[in-house]
PDB file of N, CA and C in Angstrom:
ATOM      1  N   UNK A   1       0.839  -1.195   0.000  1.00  0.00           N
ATOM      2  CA  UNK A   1       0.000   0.000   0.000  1.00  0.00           C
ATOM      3  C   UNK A   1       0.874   1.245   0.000  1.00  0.00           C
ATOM      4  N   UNK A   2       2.194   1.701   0.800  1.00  0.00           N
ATOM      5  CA  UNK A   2       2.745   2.383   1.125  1.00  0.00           C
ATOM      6  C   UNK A   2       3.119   2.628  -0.480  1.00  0.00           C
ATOM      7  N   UNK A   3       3.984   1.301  -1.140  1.00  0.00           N
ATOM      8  CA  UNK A   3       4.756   1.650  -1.829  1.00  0.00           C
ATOM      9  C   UNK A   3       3.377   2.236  -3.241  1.00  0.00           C
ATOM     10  N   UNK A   4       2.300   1.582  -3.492  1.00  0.00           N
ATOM     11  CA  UNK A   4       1.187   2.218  -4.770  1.00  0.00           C
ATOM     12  C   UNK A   4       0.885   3.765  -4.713  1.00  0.00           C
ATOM     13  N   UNK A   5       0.979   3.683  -3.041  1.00  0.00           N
ATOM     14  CA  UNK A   5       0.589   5.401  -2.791  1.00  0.00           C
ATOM     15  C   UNK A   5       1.673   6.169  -3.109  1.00  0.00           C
ATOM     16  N   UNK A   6       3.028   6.004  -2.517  1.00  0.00           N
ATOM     17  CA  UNK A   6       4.130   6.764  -2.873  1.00  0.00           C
ATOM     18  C   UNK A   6       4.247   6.985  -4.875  1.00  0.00           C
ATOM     19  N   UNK A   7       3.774   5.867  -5.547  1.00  0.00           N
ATOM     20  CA  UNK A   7       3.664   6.099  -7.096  1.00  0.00           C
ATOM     21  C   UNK A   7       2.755   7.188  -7.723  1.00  0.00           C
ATOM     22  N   UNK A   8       1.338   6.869  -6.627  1.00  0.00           N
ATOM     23  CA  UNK A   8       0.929   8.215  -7.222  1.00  0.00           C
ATOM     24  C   UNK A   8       0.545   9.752  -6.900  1.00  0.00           C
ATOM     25  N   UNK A   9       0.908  10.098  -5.429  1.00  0.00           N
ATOM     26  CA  UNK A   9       1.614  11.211  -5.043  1.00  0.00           C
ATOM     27  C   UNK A   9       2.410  11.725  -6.207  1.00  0.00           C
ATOM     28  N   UNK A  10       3.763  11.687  -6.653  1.00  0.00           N
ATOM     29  CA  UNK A  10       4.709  12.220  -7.403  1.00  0.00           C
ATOM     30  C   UNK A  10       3.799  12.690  -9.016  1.00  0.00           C
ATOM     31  N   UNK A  11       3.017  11.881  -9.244  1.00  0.00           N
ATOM     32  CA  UNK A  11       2.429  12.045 -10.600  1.00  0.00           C
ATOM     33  C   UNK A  11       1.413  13.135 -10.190  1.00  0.00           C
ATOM     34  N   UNK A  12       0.226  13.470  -9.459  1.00  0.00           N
ATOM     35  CA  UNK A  12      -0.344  14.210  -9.481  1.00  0.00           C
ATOM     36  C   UNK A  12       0.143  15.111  -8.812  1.00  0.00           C
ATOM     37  N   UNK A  13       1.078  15.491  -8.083  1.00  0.00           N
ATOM     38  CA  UNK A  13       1.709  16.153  -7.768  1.00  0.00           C
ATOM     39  C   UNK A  13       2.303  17.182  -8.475  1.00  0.00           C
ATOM     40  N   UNK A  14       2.977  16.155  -9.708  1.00  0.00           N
ATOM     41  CA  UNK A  14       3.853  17.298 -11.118  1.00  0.00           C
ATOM     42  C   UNK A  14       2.462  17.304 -11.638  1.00  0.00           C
ATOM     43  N   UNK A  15       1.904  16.847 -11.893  1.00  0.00           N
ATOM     44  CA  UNK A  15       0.414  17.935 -13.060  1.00  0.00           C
ATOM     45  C   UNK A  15      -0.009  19.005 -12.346  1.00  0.00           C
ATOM     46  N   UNK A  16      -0.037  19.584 -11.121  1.00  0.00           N
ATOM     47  CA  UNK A  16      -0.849  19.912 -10.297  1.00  0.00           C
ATOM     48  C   UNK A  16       0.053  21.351 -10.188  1.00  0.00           C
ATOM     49  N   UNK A  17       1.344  20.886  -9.864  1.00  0.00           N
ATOM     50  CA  UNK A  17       2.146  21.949  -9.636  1.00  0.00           C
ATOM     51  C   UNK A  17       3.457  22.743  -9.863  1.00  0.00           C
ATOM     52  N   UNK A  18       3.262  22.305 -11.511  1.00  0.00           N
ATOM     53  CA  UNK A  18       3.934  22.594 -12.153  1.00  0.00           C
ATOM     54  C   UNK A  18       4.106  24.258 -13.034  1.00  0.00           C
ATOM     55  N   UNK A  19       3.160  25.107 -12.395  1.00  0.00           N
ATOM     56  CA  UNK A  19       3.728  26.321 -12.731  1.00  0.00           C
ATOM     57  C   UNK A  19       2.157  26.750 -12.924  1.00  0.00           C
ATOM     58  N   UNK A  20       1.894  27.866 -13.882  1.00  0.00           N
ATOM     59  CA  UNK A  20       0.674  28.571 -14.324  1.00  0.00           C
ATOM     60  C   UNK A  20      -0.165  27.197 -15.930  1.00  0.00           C
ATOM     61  N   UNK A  21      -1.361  27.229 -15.093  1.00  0.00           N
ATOM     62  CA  UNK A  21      -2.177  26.227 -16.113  1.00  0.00           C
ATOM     63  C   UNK A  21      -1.947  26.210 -17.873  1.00  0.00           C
ATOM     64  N   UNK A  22      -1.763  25.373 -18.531  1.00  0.00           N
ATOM     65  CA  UNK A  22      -1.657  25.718 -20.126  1.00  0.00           C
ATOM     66  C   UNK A  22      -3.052  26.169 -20.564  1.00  0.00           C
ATOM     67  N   UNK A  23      -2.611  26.723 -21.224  1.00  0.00           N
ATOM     68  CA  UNK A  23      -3.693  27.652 -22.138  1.00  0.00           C
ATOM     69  C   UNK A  23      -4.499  27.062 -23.696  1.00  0.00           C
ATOM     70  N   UNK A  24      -5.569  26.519 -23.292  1.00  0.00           N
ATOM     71  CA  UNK A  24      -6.318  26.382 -24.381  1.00  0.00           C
ATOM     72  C   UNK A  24      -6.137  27.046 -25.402  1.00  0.00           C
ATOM     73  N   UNK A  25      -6.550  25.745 -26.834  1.00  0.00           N
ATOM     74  CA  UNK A  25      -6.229  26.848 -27.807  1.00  0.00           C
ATOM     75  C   UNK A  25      -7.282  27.937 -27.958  1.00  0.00           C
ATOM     76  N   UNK A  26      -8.365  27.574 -27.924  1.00  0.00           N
ATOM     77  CA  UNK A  26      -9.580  28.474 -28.250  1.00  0.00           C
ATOM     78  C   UNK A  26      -9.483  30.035 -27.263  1.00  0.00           C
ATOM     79  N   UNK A  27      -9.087  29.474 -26.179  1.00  0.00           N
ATOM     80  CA  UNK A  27      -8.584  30.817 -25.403  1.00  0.00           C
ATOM     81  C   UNK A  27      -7.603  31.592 -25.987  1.00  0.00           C
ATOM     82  N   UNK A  28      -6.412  31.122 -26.408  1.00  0.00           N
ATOM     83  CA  UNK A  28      -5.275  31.646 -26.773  1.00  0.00           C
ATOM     84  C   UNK A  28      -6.180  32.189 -28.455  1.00  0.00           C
ATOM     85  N   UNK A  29      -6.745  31.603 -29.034  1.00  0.00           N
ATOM     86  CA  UNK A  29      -7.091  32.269 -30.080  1.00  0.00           C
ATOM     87  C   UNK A  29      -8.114  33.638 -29.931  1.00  0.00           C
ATOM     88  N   UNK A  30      -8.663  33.752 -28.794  1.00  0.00           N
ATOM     89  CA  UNK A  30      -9.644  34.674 -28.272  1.00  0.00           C
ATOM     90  C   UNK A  30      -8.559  36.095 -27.996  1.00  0.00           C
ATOM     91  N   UNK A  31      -7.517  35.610 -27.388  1.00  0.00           N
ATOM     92  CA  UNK A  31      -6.762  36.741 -26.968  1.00  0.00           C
ATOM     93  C   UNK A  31      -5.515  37.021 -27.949  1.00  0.00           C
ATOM     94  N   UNK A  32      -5.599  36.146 -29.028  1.00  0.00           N
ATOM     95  CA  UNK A  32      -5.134  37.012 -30.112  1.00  0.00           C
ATOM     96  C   UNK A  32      -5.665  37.718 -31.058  1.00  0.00           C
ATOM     97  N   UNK A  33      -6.954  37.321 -31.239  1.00  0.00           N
ATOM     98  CA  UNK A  33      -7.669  37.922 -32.207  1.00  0.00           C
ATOM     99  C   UNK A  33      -7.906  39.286 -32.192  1.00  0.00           C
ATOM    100  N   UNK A  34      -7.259  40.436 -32.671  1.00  0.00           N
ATOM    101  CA  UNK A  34      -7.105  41.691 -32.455  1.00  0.00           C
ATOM    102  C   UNK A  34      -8.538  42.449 -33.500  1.00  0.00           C
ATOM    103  N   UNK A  35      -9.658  43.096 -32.731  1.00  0.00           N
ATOM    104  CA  UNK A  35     -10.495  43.619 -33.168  1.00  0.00           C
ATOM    105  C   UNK A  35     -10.714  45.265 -33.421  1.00  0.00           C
ATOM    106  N   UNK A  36     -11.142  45.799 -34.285  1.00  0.00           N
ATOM    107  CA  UNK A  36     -11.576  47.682 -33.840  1.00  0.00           C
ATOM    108  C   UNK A  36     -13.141  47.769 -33.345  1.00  0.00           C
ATOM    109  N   UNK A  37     -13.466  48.614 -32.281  1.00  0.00           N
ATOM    110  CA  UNK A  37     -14.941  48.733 -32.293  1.00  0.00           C
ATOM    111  C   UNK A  37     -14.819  50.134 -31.903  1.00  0.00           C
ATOM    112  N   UNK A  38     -15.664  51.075 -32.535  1.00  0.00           N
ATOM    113  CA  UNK A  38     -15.521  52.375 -32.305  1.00  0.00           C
ATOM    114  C   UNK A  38     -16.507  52.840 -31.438  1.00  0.00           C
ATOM    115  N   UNK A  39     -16.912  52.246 -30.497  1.00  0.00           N
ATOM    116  CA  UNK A  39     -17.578  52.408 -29.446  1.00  0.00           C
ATOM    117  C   UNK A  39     -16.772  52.741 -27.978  1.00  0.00           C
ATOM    118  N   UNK A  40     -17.271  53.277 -27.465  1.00  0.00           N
ATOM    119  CA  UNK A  40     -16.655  53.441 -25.495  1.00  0.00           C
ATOM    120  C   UNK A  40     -14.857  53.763 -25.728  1.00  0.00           C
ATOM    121  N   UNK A  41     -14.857  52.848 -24.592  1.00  0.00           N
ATOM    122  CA  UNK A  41     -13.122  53.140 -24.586  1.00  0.00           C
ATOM    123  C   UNK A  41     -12.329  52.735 -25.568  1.00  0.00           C
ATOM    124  N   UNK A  42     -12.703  51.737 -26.398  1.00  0.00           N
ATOM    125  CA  UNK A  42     -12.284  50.734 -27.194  1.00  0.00           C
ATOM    126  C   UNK A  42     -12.205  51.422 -28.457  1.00  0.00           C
ATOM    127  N   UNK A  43     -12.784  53.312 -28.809  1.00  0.00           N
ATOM    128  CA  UNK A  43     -12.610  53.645 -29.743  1.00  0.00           C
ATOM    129  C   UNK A  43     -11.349  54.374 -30.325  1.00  0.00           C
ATOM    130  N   UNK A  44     -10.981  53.809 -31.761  1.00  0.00           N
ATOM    131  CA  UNK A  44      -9.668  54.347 -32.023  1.00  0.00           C
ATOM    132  C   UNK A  44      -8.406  53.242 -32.223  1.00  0.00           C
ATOM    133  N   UNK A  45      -8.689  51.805 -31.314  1.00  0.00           N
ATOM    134  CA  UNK A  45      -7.485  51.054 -30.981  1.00  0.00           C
ATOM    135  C   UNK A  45      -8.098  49.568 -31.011  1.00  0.00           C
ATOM    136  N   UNK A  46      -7.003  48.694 -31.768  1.00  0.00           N
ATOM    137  CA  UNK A  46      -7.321  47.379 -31.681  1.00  0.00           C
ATOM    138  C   UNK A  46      -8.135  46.880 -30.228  1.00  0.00           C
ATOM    139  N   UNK A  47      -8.582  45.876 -29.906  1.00  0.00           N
ATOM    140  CA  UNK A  47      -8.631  45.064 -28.761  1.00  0.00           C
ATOM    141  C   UNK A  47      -8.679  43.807 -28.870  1.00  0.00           C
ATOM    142  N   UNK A  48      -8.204  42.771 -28.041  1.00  0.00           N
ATOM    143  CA  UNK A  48      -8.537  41.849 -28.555  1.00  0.00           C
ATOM    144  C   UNK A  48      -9.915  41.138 -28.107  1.00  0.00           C
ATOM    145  N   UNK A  49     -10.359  40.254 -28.778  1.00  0.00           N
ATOM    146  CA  UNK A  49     -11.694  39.530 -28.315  1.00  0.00           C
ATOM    147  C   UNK A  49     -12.168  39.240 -27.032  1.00  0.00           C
ATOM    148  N   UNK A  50     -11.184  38.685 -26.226  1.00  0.00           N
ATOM    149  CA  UNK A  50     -11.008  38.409 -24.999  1.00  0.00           C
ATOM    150  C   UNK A  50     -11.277  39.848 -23.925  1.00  0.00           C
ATOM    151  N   UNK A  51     -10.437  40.369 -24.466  1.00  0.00           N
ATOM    152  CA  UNK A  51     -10.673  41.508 -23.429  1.00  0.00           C
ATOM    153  C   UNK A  51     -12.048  42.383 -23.638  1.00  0.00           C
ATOM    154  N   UNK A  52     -12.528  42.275 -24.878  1.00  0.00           N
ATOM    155  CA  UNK A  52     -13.986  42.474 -25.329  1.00  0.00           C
ATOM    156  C   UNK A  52     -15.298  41.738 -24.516  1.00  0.00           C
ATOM    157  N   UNK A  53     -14.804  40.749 -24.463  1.00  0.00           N
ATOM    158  CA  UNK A  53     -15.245  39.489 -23.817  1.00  0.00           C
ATOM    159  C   UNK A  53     -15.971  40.000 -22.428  1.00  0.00           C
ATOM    160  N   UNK A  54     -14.613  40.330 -21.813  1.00  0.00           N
ATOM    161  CA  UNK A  54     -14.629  40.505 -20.592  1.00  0.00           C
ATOM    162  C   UNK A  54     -14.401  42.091 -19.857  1.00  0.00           C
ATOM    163  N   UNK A  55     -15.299  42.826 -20.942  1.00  0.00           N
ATOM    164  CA  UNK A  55     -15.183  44.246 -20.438  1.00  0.00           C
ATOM    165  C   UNK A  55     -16.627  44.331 -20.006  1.00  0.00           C
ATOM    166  N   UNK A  56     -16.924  45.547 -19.224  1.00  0.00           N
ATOM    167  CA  UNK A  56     -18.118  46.209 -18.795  1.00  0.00           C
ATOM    168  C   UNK A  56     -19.269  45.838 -19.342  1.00  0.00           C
ATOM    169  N   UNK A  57     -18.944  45.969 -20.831  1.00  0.00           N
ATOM    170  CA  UNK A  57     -20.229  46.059 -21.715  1.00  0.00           C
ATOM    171  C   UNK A  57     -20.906  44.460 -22.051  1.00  0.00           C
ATOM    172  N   UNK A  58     -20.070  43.335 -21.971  1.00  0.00           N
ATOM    173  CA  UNK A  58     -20.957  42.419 -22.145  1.00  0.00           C
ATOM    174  C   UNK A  58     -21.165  42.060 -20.552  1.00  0.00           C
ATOM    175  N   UNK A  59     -22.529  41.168 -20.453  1.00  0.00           N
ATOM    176  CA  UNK A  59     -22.934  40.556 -19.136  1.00  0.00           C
ATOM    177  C   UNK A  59     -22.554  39.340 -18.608  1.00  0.00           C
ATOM    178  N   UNK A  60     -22.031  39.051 -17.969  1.00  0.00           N
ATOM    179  CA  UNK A  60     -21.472  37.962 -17.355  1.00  0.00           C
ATOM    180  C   UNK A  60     -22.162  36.173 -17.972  1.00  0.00           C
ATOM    181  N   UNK A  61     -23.528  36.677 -17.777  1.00  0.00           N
ATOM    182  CA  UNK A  61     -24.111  35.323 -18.633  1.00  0.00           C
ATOM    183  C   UNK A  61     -23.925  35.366 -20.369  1.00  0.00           C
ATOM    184  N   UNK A  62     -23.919  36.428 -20.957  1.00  0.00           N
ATOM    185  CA  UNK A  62     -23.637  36.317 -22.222  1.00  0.00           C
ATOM    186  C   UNK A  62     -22.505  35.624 -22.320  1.00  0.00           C
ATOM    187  N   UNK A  63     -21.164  36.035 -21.384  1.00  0.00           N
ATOM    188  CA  UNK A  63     -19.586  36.129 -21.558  1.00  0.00           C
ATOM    189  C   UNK A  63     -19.726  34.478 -21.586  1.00  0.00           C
ATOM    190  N   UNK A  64     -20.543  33.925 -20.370  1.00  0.00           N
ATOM    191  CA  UNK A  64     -20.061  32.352 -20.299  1.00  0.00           C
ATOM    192  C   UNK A  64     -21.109  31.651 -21.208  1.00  0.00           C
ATOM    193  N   UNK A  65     -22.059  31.824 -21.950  1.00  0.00           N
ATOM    194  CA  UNK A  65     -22.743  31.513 -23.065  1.00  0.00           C
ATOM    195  C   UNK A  65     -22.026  31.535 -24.157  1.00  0.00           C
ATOM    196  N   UNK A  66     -21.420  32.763 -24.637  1.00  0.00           N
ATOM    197  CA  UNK A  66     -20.151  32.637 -25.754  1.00  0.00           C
ATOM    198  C   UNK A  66     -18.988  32.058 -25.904  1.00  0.00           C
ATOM    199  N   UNK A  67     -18.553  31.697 -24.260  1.00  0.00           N
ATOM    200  CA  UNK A  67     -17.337  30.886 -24.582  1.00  0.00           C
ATOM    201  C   UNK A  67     -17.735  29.289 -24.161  1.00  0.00           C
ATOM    202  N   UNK A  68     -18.749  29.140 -23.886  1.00  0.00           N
ATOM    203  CA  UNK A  68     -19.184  27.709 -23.620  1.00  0.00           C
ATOM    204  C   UNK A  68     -19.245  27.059 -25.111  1.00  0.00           C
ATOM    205  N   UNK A  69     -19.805  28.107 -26.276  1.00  0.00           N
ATOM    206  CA  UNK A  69     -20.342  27.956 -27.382  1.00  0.00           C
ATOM    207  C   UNK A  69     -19.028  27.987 -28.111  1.00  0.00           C
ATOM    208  N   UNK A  70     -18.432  28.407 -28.476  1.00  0.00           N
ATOM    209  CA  UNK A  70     -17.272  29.119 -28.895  1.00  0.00           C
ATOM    210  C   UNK A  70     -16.369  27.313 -29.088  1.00  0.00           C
ATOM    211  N   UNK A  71     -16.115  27.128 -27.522  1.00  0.00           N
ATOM    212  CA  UNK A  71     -14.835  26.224 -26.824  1.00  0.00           C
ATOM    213  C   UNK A  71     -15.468  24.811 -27.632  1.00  0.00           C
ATOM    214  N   UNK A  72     -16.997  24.411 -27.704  1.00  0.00           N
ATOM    215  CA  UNK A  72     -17.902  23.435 -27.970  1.00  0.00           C
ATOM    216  C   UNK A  72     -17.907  23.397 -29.720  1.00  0.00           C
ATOM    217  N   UNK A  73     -17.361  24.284 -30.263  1.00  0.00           N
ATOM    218  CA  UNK A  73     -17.552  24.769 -31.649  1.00  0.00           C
ATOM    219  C   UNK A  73     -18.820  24.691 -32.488  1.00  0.00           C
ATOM    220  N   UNK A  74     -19.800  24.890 -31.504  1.00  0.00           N
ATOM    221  CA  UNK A  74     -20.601  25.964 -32.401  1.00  0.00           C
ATOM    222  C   UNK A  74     -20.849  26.849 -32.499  1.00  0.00           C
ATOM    223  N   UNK A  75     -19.985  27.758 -32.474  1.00  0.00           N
ATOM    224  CA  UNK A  75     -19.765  29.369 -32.842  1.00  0.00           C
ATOM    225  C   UNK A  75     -18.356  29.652 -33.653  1.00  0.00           C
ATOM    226  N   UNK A  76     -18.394  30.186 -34.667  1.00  0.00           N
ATOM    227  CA  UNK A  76     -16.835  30.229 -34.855  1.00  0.00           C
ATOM    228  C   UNK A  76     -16.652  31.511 -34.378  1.00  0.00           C
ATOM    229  N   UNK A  77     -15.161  32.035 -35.076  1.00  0.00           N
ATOM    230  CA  UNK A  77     -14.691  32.787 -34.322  1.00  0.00           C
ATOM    231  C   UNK A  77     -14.945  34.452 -35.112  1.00  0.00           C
ATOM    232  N   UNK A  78     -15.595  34.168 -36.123  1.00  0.00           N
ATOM    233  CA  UNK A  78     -16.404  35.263 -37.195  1.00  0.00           C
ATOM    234  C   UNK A  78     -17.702  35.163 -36.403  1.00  0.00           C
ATOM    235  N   UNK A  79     -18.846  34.306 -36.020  1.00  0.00           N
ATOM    236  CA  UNK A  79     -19.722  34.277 -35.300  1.00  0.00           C
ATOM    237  C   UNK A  79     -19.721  35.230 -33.818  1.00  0.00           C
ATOM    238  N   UNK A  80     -18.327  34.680 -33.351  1.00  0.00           N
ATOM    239  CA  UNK A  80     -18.281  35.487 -31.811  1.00  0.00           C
ATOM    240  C   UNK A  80     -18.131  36.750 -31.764  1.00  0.00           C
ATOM    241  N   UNK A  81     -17.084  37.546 -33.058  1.00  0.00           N
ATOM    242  CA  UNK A  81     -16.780  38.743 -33.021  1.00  0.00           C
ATOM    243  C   UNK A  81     -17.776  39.564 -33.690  1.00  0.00           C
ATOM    244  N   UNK A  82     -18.645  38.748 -34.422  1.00  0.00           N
ATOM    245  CA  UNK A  82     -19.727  39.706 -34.445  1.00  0.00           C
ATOM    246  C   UNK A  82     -20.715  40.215 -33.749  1.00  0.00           C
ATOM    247  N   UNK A  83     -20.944  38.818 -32.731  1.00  0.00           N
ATOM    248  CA  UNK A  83     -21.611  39.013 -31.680  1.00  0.00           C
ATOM    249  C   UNK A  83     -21.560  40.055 -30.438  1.00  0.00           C
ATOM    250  N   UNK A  84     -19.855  39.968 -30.581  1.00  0.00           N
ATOM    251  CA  UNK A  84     -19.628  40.674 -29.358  1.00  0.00           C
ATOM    252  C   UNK A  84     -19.302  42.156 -29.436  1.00  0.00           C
ATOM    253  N   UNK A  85     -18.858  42.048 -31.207  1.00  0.00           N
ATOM    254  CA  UNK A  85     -18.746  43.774 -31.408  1.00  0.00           C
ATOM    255  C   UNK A  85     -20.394  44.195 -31.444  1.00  0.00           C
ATOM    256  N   UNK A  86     -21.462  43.756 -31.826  1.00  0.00           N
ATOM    257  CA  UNK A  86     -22.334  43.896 -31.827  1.00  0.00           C
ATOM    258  C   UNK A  86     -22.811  44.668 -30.685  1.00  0.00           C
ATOM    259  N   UNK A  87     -22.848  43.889 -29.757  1.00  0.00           N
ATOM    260  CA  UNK A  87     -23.333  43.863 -28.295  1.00  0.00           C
ATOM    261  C   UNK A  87     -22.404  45.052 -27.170  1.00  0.00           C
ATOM    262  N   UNK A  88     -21.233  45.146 -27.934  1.00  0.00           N
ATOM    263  CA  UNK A  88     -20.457  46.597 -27.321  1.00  0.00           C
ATOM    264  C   UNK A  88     -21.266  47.708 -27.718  1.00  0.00           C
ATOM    265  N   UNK A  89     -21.406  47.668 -29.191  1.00  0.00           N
ATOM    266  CA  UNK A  89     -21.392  48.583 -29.965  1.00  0.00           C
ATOM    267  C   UNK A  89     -22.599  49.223 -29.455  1.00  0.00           C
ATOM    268  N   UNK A  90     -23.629  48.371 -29.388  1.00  0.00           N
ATOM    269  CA  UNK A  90     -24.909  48.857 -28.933  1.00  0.00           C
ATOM    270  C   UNK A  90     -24.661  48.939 -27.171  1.00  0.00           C
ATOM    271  N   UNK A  91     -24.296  48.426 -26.551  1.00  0.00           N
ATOM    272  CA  UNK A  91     -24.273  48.905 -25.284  1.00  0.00           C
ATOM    273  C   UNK A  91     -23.463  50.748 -24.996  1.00  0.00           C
ATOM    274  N   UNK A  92     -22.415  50.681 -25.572  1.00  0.00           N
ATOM    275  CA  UNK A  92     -21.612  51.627 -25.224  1.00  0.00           C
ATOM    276  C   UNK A  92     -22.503  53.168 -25.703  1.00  0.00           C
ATOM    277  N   UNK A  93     -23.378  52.675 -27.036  1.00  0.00           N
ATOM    278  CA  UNK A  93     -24.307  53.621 -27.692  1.00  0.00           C
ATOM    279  C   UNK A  93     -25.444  54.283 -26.554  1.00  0.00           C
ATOM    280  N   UNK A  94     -25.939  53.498 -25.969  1.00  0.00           N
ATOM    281  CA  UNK A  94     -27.090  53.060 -25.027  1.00  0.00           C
ATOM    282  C   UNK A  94     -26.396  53.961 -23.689  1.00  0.00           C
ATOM    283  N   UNK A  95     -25.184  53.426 -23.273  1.00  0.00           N
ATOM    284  CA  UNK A  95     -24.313  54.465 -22.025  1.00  0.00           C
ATOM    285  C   UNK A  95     -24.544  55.492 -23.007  1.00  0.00           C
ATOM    286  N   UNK A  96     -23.691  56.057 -23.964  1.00  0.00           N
ATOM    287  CA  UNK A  96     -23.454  57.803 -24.282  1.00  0.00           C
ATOM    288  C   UNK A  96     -25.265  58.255 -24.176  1.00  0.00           C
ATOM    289  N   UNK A  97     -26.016  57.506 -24.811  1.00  0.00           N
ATOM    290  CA  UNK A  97     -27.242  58.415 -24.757  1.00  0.00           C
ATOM    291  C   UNK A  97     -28.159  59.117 -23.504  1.00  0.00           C
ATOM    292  N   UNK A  98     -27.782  57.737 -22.493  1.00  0.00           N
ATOM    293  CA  UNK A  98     -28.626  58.241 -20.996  1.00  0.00           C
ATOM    294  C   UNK A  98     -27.949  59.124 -20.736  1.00  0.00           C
ATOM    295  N   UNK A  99     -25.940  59.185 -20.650  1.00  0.00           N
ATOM    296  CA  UNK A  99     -25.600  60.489 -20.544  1.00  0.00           C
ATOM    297  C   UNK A  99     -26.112  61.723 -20.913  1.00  0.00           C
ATOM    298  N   UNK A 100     -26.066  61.262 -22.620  1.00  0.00           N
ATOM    299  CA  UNK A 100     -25.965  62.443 -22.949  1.00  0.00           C
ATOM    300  C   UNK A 100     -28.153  62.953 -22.439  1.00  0.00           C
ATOM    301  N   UNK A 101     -28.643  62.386 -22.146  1.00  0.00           N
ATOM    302  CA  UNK A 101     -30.226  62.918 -21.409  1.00  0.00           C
ATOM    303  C   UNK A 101     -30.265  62.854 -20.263  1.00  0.00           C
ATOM    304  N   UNK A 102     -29.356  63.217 -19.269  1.00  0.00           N
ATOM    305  CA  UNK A 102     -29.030  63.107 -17.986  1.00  0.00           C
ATOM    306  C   UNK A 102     -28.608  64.569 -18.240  1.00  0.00           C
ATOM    307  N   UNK A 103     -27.653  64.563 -18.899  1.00  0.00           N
ATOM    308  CA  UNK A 103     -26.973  65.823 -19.024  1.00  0.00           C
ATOM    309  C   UNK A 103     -28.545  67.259 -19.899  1.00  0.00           C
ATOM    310  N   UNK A 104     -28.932  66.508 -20.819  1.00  0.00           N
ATOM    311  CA  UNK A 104     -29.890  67.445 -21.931  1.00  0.00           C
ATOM    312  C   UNK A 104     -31.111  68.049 -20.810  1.00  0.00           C
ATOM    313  N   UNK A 105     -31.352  66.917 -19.791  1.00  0.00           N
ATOM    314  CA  UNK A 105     -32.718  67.012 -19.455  1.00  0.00           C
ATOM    315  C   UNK A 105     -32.764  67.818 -17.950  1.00  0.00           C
ATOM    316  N   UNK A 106     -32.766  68.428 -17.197  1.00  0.00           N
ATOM    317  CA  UNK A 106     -32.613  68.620 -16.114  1.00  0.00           C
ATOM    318  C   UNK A 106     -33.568  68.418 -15.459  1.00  0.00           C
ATOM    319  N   UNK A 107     -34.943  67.298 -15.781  1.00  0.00           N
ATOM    320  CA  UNK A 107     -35.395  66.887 -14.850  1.00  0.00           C
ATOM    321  C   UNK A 107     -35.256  64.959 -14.954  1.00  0.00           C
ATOM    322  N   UNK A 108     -34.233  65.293 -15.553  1.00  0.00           N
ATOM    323  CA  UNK A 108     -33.721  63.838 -15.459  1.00  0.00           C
ATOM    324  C   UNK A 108     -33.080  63.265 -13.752  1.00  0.00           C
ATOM    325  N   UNK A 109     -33.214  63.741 -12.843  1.00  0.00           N
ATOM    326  CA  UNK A 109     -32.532  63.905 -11.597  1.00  0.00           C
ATOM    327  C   UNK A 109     -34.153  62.992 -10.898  1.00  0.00           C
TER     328      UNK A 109
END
């Protein structure tokens, strides 16, 4: 017994703790995929998908709906970025406007 247990200690041991987790490809392809969306902060400058992903503007259940879909491949990766520039594009639109009728309206208070 001593000696079966001592065999597999050492093995899960090195998978376990061998440094920072490897990186999926579908992930690694998310955070290379360099996008423009001329919406919010993101206007003017590449971003990549990932960080699109995981900014303000999408919702937490969308974020894990798209990459559940995405990782499962039924979404490609033309599917996701449309989705998600989509979904900036119109969110970030949606922020400037209440601003800007927050600001227009003064009984917006």
């Amino acid at each position: 017994i001593t000696v079966k247990s001592s065999k597999e200690d050492p093995g899960t041991a090195g998978e376990e703790g061998d440094g920072p987790p490897k990186e999926e490809p579908w992930e690694r392809t998310l955070k290379t995929t360099v996008v423009h969306v001329e919406a919010g902060e993101f206007r003017g400058h590449g971003v990549s998908l990932w960080d699109l992903l995981h900014s303000r503007y999408i919702p937490e259940e969308n974020r894990k709906e798209l990459l559940e879909l995405f990782e499962a491949g039924e979404l490609t990766l033309e599917q996701v970025k449309n989705v998600v520039t989509t979904i900036v594009t119109r969110r970030a639109a949606a922020e400037r406007a209440e601003a800007g009728a927050a600001v227009d309206d003064p009984r917006a208070e």
